[in-house]
C-alpha atoms as a PDB file:
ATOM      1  CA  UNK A   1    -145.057  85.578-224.338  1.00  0.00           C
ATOM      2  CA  UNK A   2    -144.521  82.558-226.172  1.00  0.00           C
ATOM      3  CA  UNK A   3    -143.408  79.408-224.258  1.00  0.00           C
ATOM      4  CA  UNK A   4    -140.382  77.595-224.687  1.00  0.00           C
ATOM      5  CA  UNK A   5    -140.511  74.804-226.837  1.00  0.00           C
ATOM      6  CA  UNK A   6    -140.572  71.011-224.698  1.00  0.00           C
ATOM      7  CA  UNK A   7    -136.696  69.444-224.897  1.00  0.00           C
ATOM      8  CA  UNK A   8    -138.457  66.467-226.109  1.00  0.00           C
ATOM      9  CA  UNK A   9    -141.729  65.561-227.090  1.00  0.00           C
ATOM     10  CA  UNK A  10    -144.017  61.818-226.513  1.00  0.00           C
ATOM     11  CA  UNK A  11    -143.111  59.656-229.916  1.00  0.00           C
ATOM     12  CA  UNK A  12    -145.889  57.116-228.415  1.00  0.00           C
ATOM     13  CA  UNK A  13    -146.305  53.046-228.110  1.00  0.00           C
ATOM     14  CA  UNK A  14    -144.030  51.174-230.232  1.00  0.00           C
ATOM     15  CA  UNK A  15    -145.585  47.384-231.434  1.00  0.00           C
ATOM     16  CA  UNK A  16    -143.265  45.151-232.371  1.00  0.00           C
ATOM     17  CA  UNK A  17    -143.439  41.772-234.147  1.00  0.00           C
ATOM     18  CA  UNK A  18    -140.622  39.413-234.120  1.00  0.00           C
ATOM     19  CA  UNK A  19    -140.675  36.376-235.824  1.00  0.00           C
ATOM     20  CA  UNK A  20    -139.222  33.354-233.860  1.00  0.00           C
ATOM     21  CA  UNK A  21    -138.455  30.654-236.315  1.00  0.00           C
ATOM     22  CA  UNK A  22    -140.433  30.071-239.296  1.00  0.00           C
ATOM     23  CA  UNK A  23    -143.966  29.640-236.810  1.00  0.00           C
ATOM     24  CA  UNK A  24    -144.420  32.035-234.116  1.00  0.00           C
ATOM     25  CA  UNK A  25    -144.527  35.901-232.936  1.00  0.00           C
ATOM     26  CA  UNK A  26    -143.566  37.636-230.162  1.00  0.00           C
ATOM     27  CA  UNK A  27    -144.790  41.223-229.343  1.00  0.00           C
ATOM     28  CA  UNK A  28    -143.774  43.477-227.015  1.00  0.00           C
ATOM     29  CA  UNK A  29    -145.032  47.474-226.646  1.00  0.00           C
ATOM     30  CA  UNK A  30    -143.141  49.935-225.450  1.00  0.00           C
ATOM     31  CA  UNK A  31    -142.980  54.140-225.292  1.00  0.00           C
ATOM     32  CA  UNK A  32    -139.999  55.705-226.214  1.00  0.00           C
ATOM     33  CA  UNK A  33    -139.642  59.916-226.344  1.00  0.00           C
ATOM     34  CA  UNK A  34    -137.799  61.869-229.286  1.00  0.00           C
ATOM     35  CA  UNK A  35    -135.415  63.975-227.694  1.00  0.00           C
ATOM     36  CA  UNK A  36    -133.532  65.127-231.119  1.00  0.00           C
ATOM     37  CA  UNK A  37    -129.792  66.108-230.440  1.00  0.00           C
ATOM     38  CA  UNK A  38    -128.697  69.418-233.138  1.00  0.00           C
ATOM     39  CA  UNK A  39    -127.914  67.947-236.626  1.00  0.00           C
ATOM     40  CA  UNK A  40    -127.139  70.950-238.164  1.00  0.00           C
ATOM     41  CA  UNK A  41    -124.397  71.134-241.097  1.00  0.00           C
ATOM     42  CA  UNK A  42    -121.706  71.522-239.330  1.00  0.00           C
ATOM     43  CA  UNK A  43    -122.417  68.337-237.721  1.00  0.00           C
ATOM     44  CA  UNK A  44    -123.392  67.171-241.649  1.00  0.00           C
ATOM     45  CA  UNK A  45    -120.031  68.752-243.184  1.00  0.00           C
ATOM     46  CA  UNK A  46    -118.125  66.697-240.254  1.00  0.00           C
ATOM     47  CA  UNK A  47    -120.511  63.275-240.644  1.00  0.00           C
ATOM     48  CA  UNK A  48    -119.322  63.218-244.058  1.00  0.00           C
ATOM     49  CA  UNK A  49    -115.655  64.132-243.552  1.00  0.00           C
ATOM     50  CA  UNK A  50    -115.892  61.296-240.703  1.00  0.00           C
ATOM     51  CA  UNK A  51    -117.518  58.864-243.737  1.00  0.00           C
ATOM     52  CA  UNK A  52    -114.473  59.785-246.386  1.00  0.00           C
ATOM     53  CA  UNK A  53    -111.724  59.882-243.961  1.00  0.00           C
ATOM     54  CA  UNK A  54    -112.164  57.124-241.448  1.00  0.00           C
ATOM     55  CA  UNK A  55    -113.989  55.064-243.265  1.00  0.00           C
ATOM     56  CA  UNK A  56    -113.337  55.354-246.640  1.00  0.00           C
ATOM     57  CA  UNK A  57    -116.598  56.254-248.063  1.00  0.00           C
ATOM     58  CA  UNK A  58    -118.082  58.788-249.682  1.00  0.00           C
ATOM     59  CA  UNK A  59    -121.651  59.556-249.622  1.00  0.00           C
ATOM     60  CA  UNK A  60    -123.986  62.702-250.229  1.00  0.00           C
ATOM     61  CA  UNK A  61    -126.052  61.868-247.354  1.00  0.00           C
ATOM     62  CA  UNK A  62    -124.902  61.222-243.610  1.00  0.00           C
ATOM     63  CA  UNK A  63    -127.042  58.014-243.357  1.00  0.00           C
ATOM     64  CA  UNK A  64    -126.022  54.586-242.577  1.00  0.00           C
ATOM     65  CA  UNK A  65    -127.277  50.800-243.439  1.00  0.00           C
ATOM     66  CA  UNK A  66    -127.562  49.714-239.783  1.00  0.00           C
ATOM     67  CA  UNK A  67    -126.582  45.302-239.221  1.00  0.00           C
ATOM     68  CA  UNK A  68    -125.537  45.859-235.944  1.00  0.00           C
ATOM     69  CA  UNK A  69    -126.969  46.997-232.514  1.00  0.00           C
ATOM     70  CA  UNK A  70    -123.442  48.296-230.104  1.00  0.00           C
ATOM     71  CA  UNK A  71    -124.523  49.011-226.801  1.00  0.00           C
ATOM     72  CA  UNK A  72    -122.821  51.141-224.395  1.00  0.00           C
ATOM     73  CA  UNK A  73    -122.504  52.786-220.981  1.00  0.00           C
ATOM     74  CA  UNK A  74    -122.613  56.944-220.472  1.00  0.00           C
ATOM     75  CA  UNK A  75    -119.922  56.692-218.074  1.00  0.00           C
ATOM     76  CA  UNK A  76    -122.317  60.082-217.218  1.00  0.00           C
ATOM     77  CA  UNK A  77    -124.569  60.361-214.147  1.00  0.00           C
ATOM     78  CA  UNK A  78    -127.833  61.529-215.796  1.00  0.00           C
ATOM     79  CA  UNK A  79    -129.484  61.634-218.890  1.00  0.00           C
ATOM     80  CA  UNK A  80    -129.654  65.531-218.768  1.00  0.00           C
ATOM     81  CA  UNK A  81    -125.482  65.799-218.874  1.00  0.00           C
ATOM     82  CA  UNK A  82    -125.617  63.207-221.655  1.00  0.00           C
ATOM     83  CA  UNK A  83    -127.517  64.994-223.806  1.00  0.00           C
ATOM     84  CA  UNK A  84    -125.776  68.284-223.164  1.00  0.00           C
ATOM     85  CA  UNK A  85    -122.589  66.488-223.780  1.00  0.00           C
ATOM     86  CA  UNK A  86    -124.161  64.842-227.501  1.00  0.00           C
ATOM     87  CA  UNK A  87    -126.429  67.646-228.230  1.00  0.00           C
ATOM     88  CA  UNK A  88    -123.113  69.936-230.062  1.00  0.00           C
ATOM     89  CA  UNK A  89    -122.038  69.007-233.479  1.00  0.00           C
ATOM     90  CA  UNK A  90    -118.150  69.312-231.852  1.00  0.00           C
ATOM     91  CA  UNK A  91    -116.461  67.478-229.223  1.00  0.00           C
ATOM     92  CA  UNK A  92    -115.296  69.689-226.425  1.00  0.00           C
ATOM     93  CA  UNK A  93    -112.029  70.383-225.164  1.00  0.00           C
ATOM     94  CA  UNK A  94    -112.126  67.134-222.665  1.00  0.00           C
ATOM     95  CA  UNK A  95    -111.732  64.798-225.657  1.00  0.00           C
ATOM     96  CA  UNK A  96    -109.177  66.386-227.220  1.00  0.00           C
ATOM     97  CA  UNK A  97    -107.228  62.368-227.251  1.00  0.00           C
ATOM     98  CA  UNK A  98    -110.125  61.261-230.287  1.00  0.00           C
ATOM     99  CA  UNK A  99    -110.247  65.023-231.593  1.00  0.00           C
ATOM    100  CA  UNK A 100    -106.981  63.958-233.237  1.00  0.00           C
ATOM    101  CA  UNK A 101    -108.849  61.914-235.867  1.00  0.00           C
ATOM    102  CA  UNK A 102    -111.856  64.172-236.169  1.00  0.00           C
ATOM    103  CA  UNK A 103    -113.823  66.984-234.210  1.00  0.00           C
ATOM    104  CA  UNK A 104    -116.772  65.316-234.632  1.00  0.00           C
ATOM    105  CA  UNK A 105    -118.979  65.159-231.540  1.00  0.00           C
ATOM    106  CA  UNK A 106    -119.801  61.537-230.211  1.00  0.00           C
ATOM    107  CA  UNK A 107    -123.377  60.390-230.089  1.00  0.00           C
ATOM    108  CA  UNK A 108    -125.604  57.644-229.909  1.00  0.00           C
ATOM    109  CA  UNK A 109    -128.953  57.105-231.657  1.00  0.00           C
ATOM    110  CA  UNK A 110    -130.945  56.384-228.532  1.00  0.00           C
ATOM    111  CA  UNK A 111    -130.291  57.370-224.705  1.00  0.00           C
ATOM    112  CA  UNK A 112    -131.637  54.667-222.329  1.00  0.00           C
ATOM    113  CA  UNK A 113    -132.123  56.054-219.018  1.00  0.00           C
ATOM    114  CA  UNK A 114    -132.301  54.775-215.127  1.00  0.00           C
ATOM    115  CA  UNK A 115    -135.667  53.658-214.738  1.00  0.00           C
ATOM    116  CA  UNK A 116    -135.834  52.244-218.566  1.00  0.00           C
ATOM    117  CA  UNK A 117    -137.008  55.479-220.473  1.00  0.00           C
ATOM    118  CA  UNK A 118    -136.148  54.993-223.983  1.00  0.00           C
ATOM    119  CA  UNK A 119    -134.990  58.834-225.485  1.00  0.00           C
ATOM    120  CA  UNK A 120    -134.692  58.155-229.409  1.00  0.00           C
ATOM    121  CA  UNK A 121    -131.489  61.450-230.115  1.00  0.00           C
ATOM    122  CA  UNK A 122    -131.853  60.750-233.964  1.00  0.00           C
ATOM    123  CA  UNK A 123    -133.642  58.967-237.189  1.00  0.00           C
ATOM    124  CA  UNK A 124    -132.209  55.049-237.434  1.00  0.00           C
ATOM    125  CA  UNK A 125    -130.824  55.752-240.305  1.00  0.00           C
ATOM    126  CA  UNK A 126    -128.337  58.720-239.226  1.00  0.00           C
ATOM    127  CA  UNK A 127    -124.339  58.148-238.518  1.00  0.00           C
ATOM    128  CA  UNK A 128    -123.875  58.551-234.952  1.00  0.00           C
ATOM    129  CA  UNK A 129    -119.864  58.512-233.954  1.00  0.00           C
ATOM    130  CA  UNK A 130    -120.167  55.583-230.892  1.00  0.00           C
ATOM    131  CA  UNK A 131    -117.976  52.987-232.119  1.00  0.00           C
ATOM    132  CA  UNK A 132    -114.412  53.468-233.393  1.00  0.00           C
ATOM    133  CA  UNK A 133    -114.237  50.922-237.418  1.00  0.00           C
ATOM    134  CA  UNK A 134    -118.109  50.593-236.744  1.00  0.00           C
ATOM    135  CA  UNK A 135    -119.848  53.415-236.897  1.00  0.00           C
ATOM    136  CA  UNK A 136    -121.350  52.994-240.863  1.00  0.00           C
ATOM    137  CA  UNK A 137    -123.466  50.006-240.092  1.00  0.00           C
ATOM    138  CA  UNK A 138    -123.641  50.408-235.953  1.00  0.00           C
ATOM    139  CA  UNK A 139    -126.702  51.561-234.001  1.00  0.00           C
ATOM    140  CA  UNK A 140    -125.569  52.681-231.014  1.00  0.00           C
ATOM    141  CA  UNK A 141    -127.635  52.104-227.202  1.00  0.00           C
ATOM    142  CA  UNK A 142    -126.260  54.649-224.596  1.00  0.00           C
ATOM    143  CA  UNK A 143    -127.291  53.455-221.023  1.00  0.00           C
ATOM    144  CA  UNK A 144    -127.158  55.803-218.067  1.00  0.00           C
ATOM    145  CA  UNK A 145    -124.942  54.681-216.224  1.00  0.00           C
ATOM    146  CA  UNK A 146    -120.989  53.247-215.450  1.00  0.00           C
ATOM    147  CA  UNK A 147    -118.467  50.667-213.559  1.00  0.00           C
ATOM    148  CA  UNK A 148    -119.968  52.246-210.459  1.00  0.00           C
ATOM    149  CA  UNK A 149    -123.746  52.350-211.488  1.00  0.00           C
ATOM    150  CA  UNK A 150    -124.061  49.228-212.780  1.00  0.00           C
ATOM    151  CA  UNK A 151    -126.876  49.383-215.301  1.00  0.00           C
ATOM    152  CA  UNK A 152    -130.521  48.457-214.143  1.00  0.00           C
ATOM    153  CA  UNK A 153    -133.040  45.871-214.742  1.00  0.00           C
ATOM    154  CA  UNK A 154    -135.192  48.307-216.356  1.00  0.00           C
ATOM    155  CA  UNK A 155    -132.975  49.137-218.744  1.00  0.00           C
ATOM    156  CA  UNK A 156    -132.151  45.637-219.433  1.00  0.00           C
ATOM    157  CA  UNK A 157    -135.885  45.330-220.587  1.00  0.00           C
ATOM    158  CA  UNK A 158    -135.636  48.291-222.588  1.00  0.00           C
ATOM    159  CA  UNK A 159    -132.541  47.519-224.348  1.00  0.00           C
ATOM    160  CA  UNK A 160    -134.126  43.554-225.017  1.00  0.00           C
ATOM    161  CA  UNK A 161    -137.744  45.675-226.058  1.00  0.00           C
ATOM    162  CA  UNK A 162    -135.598  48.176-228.355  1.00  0.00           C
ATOM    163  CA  UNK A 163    -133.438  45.482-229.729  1.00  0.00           C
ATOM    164  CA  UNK A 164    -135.871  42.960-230.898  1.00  0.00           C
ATOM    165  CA  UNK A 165    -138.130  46.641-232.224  1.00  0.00           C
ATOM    166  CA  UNK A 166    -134.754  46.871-234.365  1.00  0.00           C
ATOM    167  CA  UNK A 167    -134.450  43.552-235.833  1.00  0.00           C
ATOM    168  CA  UNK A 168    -137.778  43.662-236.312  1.00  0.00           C
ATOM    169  CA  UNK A 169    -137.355  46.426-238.757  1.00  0.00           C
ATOM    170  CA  UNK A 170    -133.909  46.326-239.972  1.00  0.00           C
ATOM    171  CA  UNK A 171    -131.320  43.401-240.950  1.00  0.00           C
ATOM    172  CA  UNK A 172    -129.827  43.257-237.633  1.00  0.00           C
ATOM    173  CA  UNK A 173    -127.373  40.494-237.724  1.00  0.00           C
ATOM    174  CA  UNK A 174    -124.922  41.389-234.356  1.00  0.00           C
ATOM    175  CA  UNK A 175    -125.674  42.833-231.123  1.00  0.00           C
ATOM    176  CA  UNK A 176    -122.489  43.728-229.357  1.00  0.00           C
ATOM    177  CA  UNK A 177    -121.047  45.123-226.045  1.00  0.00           C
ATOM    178  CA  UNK A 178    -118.901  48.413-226.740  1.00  0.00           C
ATOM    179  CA  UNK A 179    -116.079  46.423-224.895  1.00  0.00           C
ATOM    180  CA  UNK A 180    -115.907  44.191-227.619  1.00  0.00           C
ATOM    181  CA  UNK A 181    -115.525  46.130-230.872  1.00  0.00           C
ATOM    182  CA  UNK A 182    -111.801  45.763-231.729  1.00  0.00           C
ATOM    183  CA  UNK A 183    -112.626  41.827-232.138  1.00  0.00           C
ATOM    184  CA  UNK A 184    -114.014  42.891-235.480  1.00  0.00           C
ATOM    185  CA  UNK A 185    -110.366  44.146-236.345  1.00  0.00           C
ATOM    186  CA  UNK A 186    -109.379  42.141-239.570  1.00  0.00           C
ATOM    187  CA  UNK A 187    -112.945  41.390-240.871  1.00  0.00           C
ATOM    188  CA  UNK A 188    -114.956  42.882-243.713  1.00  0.00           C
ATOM    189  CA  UNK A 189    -116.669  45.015-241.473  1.00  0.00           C
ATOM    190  CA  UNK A 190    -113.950  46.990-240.069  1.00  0.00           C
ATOM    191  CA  UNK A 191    -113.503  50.149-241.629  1.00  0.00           C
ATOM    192  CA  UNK A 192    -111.116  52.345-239.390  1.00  0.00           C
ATOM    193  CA  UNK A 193    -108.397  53.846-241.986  1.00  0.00           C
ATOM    194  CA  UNK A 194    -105.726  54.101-238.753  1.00  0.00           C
ATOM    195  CA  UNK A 195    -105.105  51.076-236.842  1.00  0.00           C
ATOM    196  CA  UNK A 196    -103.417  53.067-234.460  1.00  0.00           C
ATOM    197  CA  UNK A 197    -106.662  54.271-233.422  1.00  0.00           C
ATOM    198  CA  UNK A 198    -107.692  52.769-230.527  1.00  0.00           C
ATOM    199  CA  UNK A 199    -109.405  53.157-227.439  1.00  0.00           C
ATOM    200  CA  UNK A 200    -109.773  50.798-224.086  1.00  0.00           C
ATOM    201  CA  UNK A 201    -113.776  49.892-223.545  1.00  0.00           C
ATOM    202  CA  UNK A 202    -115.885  48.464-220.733  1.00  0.00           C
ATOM    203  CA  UNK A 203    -118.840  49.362-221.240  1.00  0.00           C
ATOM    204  CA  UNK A 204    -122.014  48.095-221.246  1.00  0.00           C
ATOM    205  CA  UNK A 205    -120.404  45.654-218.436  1.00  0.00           C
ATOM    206  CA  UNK A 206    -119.511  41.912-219.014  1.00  0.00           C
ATOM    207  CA  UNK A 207    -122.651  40.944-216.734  1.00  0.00           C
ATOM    208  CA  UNK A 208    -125.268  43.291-218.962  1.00  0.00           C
ATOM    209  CA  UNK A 209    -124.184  41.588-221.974  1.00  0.00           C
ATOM    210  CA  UNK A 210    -124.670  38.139-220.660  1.00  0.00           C
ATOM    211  CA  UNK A 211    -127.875  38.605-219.421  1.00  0.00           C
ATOM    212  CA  UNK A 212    -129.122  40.436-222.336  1.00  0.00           C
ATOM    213  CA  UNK A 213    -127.908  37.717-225.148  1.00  0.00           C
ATOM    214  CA  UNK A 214    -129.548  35.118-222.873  1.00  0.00           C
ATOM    215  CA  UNK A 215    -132.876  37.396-223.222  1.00  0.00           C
ATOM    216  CA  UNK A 216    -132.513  37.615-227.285  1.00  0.00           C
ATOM    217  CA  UNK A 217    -131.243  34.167-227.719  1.00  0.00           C
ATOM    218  CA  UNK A 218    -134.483  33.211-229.499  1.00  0.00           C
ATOM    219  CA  UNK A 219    -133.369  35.946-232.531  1.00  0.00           C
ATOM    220  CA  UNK A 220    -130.475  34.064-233.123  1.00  0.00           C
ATOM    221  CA  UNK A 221    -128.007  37.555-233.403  1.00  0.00           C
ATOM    222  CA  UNK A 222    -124.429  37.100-233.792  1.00  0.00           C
ATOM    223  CA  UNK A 223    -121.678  38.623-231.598  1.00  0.00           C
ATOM    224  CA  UNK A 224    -118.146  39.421-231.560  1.00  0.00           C
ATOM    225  CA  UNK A 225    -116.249  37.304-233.642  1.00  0.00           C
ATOM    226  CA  UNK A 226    -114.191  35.126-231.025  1.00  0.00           C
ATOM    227  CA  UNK A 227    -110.324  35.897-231.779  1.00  0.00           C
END
């Protein structure tokens, strides 16, 4: 009898180097697991439909050119019920309010979760539906956890250790709360074809966001342009 195959497998230590000015590096290691969510085409067919009609661009590939880190909340009490709810290429009946615009399943690149565990769902490089305008450009940061399960200081050093791994290997220019997308509305890089399309966000919590641009401040990243 053959045994099932692991849900996720050990991607190993992560070394990053990020420069801090023009004279010195910082380096941080760090273990993150690849727990790959289905990317299948149907979830292809509907990246690309997502792409054309929402964003106004058409591509072959479902790939994006990531210059922004959006981190969020699950709003979801464990990883495992996260990753059930990303892991289809549709959303399910519950979200039938944003299956309006598309049936594309929401998702997030990587899964943060209690005790700091970094789950990578997807490559970098793959569109992930986490941010309404943002998505082409946006890696998204799922955190376990919600208004009532504040998120932890372990995952505040993983998100700071994943961040600066990201700017360290892409041209990360923002790093933004998931609260504060819509203060992009009316800049170059909003790309949301329905400005009707909207949604109310808290997440990652005004208090995470503080505390984790005051860890980063050294990388200079922009945020949310003020309105």
């Amino acid at each position: 009898m053959k045994k099932n195959k692991p849900l996720f497998y050990y991607a190993g230590q992560i070394l990053i180097a990020v420069l801090i000015g023009n004279t010195s590096c910082a380096q941080a290691t760090f273990r993150t697991f690849y727990k790959p969510i289905i990317f299948d085409s149907a979830r292809t067919r509907l990246t690309l439909e997502y792409l054309k009609n929402r964003h106004s661009m058409t591509q072959a590939t479902p790939t994006i050119k990531p210059i922004m880190v959006v981190l969020h909340w699950t709003a979801i009490p464990t990883l495992e019920a996260t990753f059930d709810a990303f892991n289809r290429a549709t959303l399910p009946a519950a979200r039938a309010p944003i299956a309006t615009v598309s049936n594309l399943n929401v998702s997030s690149q990587y899964l943060i979760d209690r005790d700091g565990t970094i789950f990578q769902l997807m490559p970098d490089s793959l569109f992930a539906r986490h941010v309404i305008g943002l998505n082409y450009c946006a890696i998204g940061v799922e955190n376990v956890g919600s208004e009532t399960s504040p998120l932890t200081d372990a995952q505040l050093k993983a998100n700071e250790d994943l961040i600066r791994y990201l700017v360290s290997k892409y041209p990360i220019e923002y790093v933004i709360g998931h609260y504060e997308y819509t203060q992009f509305i009316g800049t170059s890089l909003w790309r949301e074809t329905d400005p009707k399309y909207l949604t109310e966000k808290t997440d990652p919590g005004v208090s995470f966001m503080n505390r984790i641009r005051e860890n980063i401040k050294d990388l200079h990243l922009k945020g949310a342009p003020l309105k």
